[in-house]
N, C-alpha and C. Protein backbone atom coordinates (compact mmCIF):
# COMPACT_ATOMS: atom_id res chain seq x y z
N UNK A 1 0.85 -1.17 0.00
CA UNK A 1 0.00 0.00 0.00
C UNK A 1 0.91 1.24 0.00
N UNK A 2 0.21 2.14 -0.76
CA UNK A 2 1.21 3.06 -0.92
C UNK A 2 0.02 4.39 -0.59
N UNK A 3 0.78 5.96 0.18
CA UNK A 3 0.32 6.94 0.51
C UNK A 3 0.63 7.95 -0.45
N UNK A 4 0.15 8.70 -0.70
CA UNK A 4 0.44 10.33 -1.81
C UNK A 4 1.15 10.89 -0.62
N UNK A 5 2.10 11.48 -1.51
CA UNK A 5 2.39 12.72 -0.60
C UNK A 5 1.95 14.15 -0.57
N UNK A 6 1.12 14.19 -1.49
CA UNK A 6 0.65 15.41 -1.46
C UNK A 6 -1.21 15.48 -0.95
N UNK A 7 -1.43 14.34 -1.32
CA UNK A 7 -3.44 14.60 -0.58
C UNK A 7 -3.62 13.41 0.79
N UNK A 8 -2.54 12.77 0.35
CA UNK A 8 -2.19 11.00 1.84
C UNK A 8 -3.27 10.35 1.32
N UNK A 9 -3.61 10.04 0.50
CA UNK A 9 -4.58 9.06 -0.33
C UNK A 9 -4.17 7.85 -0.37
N UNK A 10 -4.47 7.03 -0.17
CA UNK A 10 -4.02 5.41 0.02
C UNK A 10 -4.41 4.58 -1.28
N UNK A 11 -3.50 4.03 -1.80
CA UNK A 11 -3.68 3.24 -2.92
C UNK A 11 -2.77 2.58 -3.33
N UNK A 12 -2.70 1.55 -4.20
CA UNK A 12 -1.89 0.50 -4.37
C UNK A 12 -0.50 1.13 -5.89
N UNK A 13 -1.38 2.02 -6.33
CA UNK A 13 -0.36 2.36 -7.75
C UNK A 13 0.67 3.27 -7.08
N UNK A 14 1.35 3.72 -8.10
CA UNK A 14 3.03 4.33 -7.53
C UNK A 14 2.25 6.07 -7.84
N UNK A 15 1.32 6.20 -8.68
CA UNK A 15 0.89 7.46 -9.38
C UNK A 15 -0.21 7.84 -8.35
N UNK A 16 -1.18 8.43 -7.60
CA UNK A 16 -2.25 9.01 -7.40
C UNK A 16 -3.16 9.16 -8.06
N UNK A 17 -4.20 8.60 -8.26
CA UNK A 17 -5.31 8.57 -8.67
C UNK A 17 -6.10 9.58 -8.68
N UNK A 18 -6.11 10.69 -7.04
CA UNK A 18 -7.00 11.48 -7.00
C UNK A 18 -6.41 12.55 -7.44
N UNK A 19 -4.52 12.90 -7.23
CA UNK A 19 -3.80 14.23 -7.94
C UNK A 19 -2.92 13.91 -8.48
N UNK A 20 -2.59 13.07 -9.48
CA UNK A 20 -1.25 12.72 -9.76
C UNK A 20 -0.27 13.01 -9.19
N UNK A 21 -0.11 12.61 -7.69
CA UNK A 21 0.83 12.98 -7.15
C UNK A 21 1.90 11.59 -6.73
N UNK A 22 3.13 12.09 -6.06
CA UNK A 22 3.87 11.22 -6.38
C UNK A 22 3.66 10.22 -4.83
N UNK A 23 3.81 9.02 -4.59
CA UNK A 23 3.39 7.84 -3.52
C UNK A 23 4.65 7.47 -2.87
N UNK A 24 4.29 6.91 -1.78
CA UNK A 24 5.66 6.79 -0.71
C UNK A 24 4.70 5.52 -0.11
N UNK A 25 5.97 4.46 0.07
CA UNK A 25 5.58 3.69 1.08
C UNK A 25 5.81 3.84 2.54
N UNK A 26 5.92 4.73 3.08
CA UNK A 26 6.91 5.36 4.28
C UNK A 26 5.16 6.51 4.83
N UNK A 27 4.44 5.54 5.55
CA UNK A 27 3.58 6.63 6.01
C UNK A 27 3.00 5.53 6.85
N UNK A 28 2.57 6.25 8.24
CA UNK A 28 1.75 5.65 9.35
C UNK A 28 0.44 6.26 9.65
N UNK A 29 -0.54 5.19 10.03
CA UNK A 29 -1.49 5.52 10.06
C UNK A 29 -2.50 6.00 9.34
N UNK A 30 -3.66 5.23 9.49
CA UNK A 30 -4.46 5.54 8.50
C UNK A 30 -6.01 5.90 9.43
N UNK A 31 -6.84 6.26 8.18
CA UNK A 31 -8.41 6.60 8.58
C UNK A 31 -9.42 6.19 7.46
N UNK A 32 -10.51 5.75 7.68
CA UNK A 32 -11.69 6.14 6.62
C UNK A 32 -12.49 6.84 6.78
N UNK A 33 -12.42 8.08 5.70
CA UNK A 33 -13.53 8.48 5.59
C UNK A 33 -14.59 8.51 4.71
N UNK A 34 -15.88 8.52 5.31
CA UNK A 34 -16.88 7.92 4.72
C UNK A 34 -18.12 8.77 4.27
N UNK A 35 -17.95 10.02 4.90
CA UNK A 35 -18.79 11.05 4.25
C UNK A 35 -17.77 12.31 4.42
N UNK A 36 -17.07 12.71 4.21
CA UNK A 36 -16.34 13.74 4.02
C UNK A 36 -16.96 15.67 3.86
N UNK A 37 -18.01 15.48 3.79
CA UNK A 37 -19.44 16.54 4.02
C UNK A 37 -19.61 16.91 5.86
N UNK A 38 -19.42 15.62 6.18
CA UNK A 38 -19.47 16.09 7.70
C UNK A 38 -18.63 15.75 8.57
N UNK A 39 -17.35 15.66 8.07
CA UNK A 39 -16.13 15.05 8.86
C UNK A 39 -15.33 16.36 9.20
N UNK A 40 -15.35 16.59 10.37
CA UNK A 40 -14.08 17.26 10.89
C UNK A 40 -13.06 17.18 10.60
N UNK A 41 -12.46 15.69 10.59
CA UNK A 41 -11.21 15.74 10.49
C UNK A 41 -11.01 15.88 9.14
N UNK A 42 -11.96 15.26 7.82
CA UNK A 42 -11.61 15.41 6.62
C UNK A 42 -11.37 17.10 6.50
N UNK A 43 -12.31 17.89 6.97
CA UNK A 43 -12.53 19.49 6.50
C UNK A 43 -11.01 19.94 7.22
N UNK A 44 -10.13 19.29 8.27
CA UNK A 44 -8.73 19.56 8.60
C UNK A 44 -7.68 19.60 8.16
N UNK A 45 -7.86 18.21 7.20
CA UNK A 45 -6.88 17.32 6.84
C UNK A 45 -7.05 17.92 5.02
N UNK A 46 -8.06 18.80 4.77
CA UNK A 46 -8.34 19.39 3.45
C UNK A 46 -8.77 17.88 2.24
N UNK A 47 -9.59 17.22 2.76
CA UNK A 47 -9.85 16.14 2.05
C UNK A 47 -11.61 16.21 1.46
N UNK A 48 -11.30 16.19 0.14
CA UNK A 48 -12.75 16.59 -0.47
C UNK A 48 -13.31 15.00 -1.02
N UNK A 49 -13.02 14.16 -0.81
CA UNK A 49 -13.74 13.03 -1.36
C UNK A 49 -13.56 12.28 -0.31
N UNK A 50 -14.44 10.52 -0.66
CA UNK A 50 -14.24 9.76 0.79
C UNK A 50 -13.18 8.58 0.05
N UNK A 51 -13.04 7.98 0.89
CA UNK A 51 -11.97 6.73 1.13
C UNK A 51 -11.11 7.04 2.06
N UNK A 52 -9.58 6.32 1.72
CA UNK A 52 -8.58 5.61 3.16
C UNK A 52 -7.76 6.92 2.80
N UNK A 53 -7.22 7.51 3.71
CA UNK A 53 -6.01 8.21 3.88
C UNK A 53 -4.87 8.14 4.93
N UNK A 54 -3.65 8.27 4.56
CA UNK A 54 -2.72 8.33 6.12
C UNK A 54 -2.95 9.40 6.58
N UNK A 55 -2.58 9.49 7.77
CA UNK A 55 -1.95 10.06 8.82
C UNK A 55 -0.92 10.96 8.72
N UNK A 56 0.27 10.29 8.12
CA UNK A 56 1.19 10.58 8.18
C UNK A 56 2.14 10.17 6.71
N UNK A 57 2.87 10.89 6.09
CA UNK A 57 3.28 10.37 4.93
C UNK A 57 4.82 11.21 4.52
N UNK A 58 5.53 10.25 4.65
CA UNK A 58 6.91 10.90 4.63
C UNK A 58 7.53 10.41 3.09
């Protein structure tokens, strides 16, 4: 599993799906979010769609 480094989007390709951004396997922790409309932490974390994101992504 691999994290973006630029939105922490979780996905298996080396490319980003949601920004073509570039992926790191080097990230802890993850979340789902599942409605992103009423998520705090998504509206924090600047996340406009739902699915898995890290935490943390180095």
């Amino acid at each position: 599993m691999n994290a973006c480094t630029k939105c922490h989007f979780l996905t298996e390709e080396k490319v980003c799906p949601k920004c073509s951004g570039e992926t790191s396997k080097e990230w802890q922790g993850y979340c789902i979010v599942t409605d992103h409309t009423k998520s705090l932490f998504a509206r924090k974390m600047g996340i406009t769609a739902n699915g898995r994101y890290a935490l943390r992504v180095r």
